[in-house]
N, C-alpha and C. Protein backbone atom coordinates (compact mmCIF):
# COMPACT_ATOMS: atom_id res chain seq x y z
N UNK A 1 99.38 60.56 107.36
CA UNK A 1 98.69 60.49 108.62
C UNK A 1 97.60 59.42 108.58
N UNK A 2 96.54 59.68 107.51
CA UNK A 2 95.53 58.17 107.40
C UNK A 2 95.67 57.96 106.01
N UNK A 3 95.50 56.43 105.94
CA UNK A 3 94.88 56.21 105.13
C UNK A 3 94.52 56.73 104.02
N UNK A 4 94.88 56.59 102.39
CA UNK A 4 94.16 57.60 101.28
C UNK A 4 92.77 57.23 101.40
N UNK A 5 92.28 55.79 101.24
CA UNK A 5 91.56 54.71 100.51
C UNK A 5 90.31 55.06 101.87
N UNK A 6 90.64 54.91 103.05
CA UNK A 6 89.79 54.92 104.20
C UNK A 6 88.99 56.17 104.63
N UNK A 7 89.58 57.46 104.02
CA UNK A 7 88.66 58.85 104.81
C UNK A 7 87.90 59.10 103.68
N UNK A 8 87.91 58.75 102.11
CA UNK A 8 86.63 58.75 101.68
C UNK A 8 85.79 58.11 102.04
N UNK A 9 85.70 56.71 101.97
CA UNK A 9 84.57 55.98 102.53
C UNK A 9 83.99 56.53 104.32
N UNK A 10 84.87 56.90 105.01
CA UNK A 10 84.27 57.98 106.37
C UNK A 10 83.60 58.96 106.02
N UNK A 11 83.99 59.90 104.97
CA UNK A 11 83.20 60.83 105.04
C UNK A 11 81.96 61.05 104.47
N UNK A 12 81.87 59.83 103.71
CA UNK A 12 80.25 59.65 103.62
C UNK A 12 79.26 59.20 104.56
N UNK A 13 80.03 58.27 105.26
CA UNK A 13 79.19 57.42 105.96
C UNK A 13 79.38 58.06 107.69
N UNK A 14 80.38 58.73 107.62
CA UNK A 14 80.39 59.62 108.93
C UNK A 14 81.39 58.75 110.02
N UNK A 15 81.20 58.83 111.16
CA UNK A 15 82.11 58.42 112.52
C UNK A 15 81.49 58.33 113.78
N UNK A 16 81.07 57.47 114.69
CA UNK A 16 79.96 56.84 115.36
C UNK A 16 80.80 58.51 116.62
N UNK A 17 79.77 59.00 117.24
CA UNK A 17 80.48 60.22 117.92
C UNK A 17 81.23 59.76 118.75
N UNK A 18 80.94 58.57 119.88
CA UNK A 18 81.55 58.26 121.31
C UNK A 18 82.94 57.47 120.46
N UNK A 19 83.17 57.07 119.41
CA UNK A 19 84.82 56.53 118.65
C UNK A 19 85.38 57.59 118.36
N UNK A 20 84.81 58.38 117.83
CA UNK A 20 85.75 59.65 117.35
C UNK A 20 85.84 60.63 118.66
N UNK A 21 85.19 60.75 119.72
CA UNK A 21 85.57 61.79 120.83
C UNK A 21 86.84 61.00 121.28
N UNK A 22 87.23 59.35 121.48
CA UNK A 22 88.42 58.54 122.06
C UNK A 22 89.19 58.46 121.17
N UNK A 23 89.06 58.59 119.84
CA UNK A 23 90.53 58.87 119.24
C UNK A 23 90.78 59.90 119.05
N UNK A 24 89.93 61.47 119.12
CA UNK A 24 90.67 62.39 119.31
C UNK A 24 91.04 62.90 120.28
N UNK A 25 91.09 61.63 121.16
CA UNK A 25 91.82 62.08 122.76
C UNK A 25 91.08 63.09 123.63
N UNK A 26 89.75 63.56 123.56
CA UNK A 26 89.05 64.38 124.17
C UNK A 26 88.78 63.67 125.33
N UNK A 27 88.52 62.10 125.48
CA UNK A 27 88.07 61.11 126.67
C UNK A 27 89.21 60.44 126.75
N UNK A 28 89.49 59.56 127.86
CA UNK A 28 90.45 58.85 128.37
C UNK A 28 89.91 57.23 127.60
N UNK A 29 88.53 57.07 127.35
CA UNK A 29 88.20 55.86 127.06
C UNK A 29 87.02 56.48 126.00
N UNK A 30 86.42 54.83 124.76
CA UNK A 30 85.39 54.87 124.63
C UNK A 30 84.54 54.87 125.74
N UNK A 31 83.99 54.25 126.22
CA UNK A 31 82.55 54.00 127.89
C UNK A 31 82.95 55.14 127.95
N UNK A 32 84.05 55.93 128.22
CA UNK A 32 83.57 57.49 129.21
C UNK A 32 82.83 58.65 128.19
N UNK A 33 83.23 58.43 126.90
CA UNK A 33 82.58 58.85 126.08
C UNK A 33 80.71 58.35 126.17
N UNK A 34 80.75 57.61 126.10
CA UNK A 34 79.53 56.93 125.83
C UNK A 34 78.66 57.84 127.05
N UNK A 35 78.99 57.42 128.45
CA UNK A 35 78.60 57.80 129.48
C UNK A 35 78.51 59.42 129.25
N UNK A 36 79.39 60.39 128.96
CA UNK A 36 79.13 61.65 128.91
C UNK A 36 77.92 62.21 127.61
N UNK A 37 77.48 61.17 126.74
CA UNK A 37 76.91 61.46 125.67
C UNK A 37 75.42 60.83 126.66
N UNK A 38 75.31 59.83 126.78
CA UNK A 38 73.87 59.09 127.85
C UNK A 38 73.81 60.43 129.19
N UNK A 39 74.60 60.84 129.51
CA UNK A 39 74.23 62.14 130.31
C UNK A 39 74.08 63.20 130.20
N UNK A 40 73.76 63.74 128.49
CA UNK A 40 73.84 64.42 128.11
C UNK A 40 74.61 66.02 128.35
N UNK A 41 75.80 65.30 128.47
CA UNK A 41 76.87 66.49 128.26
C UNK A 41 77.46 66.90 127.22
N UNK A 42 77.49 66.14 125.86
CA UNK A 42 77.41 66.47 124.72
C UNK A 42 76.78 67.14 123.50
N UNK A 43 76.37 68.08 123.07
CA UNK A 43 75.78 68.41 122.10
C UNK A 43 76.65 68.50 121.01
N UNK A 44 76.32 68.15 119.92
CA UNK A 44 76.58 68.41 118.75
C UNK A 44 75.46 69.58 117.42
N UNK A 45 76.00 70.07 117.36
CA UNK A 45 75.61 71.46 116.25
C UNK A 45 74.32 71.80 117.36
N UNK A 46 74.31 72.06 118.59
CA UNK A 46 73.47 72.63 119.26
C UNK A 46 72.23 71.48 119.91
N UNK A 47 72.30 70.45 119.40
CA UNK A 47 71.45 69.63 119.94
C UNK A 47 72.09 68.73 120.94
N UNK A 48 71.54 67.56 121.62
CA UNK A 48 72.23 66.85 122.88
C UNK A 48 72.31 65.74 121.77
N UNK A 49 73.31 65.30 121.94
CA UNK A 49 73.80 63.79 121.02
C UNK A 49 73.87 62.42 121.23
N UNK A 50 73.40 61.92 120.91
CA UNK A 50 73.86 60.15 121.21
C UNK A 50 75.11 59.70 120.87
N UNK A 51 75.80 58.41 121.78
CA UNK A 51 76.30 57.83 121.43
C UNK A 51 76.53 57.31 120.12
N UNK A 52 75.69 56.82 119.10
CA UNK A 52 75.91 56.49 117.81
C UNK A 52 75.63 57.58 116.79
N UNK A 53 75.43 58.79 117.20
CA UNK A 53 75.49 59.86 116.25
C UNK A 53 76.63 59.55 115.38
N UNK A 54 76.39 59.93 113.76
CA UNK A 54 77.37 59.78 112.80
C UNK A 54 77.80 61.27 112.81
N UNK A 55 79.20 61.70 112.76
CA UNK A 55 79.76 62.88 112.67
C UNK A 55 80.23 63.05 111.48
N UNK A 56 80.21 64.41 110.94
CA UNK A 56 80.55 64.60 109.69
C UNK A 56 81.59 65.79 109.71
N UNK A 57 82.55 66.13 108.70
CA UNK A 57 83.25 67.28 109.40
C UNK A 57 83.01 68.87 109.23
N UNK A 58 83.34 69.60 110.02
CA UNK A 58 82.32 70.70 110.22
C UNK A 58 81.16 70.72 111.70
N UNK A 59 81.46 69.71 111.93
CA UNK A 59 80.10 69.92 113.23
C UNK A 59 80.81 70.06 113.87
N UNK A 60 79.95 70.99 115.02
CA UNK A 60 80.26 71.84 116.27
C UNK A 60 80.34 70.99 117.24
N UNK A 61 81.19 70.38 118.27
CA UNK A 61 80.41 69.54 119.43
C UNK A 61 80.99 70.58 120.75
N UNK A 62 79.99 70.70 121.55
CA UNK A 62 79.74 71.50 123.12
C UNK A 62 79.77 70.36 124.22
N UNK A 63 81.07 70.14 124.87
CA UNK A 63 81.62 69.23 125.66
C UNK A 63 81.52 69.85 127.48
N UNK A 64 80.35 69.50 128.14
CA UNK A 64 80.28 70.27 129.74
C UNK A 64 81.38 69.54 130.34
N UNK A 65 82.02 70.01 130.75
CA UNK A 65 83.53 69.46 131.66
C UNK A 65 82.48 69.60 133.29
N UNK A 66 83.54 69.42 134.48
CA UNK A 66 83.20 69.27 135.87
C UNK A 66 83.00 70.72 135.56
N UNK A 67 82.78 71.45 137.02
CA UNK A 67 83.03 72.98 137.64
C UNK A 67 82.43 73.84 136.30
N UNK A 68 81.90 73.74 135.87
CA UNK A 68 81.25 74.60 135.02
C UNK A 68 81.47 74.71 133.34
N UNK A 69 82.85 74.17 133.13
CA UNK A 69 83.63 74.38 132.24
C UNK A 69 82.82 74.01 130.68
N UNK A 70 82.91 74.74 129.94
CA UNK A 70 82.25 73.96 128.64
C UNK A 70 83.63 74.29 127.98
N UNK A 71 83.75 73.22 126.61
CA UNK A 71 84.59 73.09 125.57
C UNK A 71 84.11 73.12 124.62
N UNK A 72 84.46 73.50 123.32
CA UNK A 72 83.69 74.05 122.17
C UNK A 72 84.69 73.38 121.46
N UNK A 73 84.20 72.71 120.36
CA UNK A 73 85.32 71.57 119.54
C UNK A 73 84.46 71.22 117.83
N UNK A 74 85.80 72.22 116.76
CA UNK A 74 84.54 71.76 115.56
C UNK A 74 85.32 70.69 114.49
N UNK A 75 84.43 69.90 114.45
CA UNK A 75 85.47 68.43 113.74
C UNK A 75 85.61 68.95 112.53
N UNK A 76 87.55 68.69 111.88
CA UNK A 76 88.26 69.31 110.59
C UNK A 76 88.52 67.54 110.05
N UNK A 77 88.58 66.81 110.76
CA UNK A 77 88.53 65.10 110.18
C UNK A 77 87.94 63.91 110.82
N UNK A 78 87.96 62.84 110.06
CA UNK A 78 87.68 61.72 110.90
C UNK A 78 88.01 60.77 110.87
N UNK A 79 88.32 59.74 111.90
CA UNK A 79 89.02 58.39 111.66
C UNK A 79 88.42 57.67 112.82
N UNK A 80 88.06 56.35 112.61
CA UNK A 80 87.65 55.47 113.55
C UNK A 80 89.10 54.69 114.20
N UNK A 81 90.33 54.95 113.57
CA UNK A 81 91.28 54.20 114.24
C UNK A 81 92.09 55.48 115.36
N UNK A 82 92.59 54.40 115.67
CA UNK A 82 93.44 55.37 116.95
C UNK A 82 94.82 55.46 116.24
N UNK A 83 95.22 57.05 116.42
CA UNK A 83 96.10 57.97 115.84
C UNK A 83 96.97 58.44 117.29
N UNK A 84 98.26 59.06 116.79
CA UNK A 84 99.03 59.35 118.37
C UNK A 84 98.40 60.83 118.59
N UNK A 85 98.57 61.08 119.98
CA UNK A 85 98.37 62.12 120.27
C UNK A 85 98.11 63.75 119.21
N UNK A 86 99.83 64.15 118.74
CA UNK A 86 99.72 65.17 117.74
C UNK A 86 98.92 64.68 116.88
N UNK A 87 98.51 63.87 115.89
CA UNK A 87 97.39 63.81 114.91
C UNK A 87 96.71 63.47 115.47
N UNK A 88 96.37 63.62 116.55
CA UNK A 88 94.42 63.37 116.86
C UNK A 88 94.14 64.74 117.42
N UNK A 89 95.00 65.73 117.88
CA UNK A 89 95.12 67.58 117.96
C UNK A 89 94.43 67.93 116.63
N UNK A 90 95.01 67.29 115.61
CA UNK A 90 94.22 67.50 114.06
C UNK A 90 93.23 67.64 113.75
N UNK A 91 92.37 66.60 114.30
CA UNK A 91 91.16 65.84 113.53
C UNK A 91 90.20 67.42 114.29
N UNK A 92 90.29 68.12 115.35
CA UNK A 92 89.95 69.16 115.58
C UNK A 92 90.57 70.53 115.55
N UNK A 93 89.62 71.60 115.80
CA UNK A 93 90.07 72.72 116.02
C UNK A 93 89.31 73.09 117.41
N UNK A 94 89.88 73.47 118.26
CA UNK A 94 89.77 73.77 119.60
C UNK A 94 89.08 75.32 119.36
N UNK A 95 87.59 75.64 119.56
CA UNK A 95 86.79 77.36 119.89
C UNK A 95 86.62 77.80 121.10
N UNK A 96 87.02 76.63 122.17
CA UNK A 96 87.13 77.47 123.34
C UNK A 96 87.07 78.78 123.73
N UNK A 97 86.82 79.63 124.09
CA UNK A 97 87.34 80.91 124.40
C UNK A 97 88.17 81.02 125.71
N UNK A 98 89.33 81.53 125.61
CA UNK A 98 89.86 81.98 126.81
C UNK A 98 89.39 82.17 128.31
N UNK A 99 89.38 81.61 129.30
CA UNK A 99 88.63 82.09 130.44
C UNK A 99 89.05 83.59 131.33
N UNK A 100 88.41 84.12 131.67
CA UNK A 100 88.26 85.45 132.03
C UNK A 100 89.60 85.60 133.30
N UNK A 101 89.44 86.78 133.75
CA UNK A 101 90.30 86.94 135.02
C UNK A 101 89.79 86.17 136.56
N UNK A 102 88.59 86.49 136.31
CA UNK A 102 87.41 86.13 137.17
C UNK A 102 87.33 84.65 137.38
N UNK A 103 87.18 83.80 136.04
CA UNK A 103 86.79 82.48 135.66
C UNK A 103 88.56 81.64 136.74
N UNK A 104 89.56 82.42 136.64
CA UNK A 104 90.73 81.73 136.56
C UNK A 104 90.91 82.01 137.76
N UNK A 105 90.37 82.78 138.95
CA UNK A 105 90.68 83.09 139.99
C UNK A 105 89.29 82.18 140.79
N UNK A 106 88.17 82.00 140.44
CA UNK A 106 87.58 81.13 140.88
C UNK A 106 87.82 79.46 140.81
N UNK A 107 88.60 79.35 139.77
CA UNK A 107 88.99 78.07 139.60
C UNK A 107 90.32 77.49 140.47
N UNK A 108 90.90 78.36 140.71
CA UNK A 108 92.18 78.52 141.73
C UNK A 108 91.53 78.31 143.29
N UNK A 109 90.40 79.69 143.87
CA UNK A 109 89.74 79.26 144.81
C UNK A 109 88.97 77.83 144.84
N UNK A 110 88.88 77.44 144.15
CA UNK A 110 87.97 76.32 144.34
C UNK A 110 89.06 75.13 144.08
N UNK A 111 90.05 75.37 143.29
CA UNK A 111 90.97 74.10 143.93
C UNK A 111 91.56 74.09 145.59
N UNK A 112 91.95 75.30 145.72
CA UNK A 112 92.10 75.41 147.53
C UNK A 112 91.12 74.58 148.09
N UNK A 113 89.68 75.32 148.33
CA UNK A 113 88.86 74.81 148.79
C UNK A 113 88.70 73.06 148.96
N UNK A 114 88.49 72.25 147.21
CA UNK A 114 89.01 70.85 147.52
C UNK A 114 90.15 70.70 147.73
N UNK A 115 91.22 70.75 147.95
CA UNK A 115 92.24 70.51 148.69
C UNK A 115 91.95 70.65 150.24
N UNK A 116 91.55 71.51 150.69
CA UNK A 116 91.28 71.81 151.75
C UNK A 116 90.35 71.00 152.77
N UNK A 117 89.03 70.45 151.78
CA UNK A 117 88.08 70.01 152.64
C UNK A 117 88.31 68.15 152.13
N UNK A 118 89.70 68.13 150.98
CA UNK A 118 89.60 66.51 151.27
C UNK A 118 89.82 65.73 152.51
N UNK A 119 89.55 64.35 152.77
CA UNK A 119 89.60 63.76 154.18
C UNK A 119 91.20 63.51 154.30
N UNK A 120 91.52 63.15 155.02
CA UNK A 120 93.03 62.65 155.38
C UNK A 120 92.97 60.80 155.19
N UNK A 121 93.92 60.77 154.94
CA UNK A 121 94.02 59.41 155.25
C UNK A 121 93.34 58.55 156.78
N UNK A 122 93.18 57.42 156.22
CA UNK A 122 92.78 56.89 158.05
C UNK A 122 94.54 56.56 158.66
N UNK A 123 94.11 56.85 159.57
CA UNK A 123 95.30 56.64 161.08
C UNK A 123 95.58 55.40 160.50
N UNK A 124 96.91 54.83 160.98
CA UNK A 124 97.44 53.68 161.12
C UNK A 124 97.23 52.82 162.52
N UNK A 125 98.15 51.92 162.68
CA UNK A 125 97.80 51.28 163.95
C UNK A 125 98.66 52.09 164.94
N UNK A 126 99.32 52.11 164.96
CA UNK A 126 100.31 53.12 165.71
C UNK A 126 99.56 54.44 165.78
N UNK A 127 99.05 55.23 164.95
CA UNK A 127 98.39 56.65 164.97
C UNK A 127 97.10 56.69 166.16
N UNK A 128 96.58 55.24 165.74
CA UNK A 128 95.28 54.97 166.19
C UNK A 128 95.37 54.74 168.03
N UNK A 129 96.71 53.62 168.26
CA UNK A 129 97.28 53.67 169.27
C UNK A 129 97.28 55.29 170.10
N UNK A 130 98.09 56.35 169.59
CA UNK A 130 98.33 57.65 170.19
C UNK A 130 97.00 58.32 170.44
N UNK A 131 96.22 58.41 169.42
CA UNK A 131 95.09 58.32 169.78
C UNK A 131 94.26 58.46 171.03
N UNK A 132 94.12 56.95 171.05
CA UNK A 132 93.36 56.14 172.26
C UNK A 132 93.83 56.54 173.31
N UNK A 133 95.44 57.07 173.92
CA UNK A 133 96.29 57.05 174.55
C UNK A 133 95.94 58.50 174.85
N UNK A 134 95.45 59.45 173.99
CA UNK A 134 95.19 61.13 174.29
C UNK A 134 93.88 61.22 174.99
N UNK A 135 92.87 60.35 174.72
CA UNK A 135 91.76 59.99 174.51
C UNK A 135 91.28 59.74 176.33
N UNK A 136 92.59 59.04 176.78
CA UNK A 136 92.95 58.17 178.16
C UNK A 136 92.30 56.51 177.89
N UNK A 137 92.19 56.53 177.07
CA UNK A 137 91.11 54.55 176.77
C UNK A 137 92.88 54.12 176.55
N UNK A 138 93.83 54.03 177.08
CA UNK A 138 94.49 52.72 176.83
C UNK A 138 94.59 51.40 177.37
N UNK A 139 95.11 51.08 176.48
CA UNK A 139 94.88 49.58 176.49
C UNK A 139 95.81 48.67 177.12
């Protein structure tokens, strides 16, 4: 999976946090990493973390998602390169806890809800036409 020669020299010197949250696929990008660590939505072993925090393995990191959600994630490896999907599942162990009956039925209502209150598309020219035409302004 890595490298023999490369995860000793990491695990002394550690793994910059916002590289290792994008190769273990937790972010879509480094920057979004970066950005969720500068907004402090990250903690690591209970504190709020920087971007260049060195990670070591064993630390706890507490990830605030949208809608309330926290993720609980404790690093088992580390690698600064990008790995496929299944081995970057590795480099963690997922503590999440299960969400409740409650948690899963509010999260359901509240996707309705945005669904519900997104805007529609704008009218076309033709839509906009019928419109005007209901309206009595034609043209």
């Amino acid at each position: 999976m890595f490298n023999d020669a490369q995860p000793e020299k990491l695990n002394t010197a550690g793994v910059r946090l916002d590289v290792w949250l994008d190769v273990a696929c937790l972010f879509k990008t480094r920057s979004g990493a970066q950005k969720a660590c500068q907004s402090g939505k990250i903690s690591v072993n209970r504190q709020t973390a920087r971007a260049n925090r060195r990670l070591r393995p064993g630390d706890r990191i507490e990830i605030s998602r949208p809608f309330g959600y926290k993720q609980e994630i404790q690093v088992v490896a580390l690698t600064d390169r990008h790995v496929s999907r299944s081995d970057a599942r590795r480099l963690y162990e997922d503590l999440t806890p299960p969400p409740t009956p409650d948690e899963i039925e509010a999260r359901r209502l509240e996707r309705i809800y945005r669904a519900a209150m997104t805007p529609l598309r704008a009218p076309d020219k033709r839509q906009r036409r019928a419109i005007r035409k209901l309206k009595g302004r034609e043209e």
